[in-house]
Protein backbone atom coordinates (compact mmCIF):
# COMPACT_ATOMS: atom_id res chain seq x y z
CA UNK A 1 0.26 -16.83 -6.55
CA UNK A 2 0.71 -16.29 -10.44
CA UNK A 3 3.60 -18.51 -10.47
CA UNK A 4 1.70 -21.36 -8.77
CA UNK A 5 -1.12 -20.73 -11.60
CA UNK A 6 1.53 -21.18 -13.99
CA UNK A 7 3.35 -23.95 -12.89
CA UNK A 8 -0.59 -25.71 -12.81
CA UNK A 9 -0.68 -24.23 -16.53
CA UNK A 10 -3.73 -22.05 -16.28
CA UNK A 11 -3.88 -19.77 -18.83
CA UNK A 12 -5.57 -17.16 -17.61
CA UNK A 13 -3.91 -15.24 -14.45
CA UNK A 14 -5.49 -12.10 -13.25
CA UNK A 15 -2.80 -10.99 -10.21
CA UNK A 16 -4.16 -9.72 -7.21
CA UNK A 17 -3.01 -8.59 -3.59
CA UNK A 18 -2.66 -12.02 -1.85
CA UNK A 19 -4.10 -15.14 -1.03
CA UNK A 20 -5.96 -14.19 1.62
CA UNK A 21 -7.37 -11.15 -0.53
CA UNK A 22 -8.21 -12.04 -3.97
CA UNK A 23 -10.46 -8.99 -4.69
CA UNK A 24 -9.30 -6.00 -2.09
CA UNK A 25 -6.88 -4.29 -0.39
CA UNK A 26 -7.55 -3.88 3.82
CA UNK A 27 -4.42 -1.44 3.60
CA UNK A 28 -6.26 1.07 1.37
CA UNK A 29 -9.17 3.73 1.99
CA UNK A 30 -12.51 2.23 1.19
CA UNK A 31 -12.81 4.48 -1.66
CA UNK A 32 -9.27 3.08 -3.45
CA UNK A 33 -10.23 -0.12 -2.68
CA UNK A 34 -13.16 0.37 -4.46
CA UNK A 35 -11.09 1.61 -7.45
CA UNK A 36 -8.78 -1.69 -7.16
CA UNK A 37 -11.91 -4.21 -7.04
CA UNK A 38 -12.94 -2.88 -10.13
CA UNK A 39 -9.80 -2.88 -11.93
CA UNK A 40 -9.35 -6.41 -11.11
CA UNK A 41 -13.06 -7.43 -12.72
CA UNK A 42 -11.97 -5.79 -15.51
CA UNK A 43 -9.04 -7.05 -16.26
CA UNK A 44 -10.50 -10.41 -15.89
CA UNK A 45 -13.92 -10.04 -18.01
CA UNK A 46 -11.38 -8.61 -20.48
CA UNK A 47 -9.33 -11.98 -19.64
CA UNK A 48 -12.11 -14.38 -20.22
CA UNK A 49 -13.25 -12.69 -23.38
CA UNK A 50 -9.73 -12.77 -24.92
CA UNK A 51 -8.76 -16.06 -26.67
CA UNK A 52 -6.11 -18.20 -24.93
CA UNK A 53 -4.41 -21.58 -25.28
CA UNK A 54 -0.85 -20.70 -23.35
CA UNK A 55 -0.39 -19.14 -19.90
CA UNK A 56 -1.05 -15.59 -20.02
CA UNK A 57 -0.66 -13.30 -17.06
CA UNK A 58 -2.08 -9.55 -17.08
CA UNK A 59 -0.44 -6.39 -15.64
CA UNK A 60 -1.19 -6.29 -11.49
CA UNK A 61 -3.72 -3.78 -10.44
């Protein structure tokens, strides 16, 4: 999905598990998943408060 987002020239990519889960993990416990959601709002509040004028992709979760 990030190179889709790239190719569009978005420049702010926050990776997650799929397409058809943006924000979760079904494979993990409901506690980890818990753990996941959060590190992906995170990492994209931190996104959208960091200055950007070029693609930039974060880490993955």
């Amino acid at each position: 999905m990030a190179d889709i987002s790239r190719h569009l020239g978005v420049n702010r990519i926050v990776p997650a598990v799929g397409i058809s889960y943006p924000c979760g993990d079904p494979a993990l416990s409901a506690d980890a998943d818990i753990e996941l959601r959060r590190k992906l709002v995170h990492q994209a509040l931190q996104s959208l408060t960091a200055g950007s004028t070029e693609p930039n992709q974060g880490k993955a979760a």
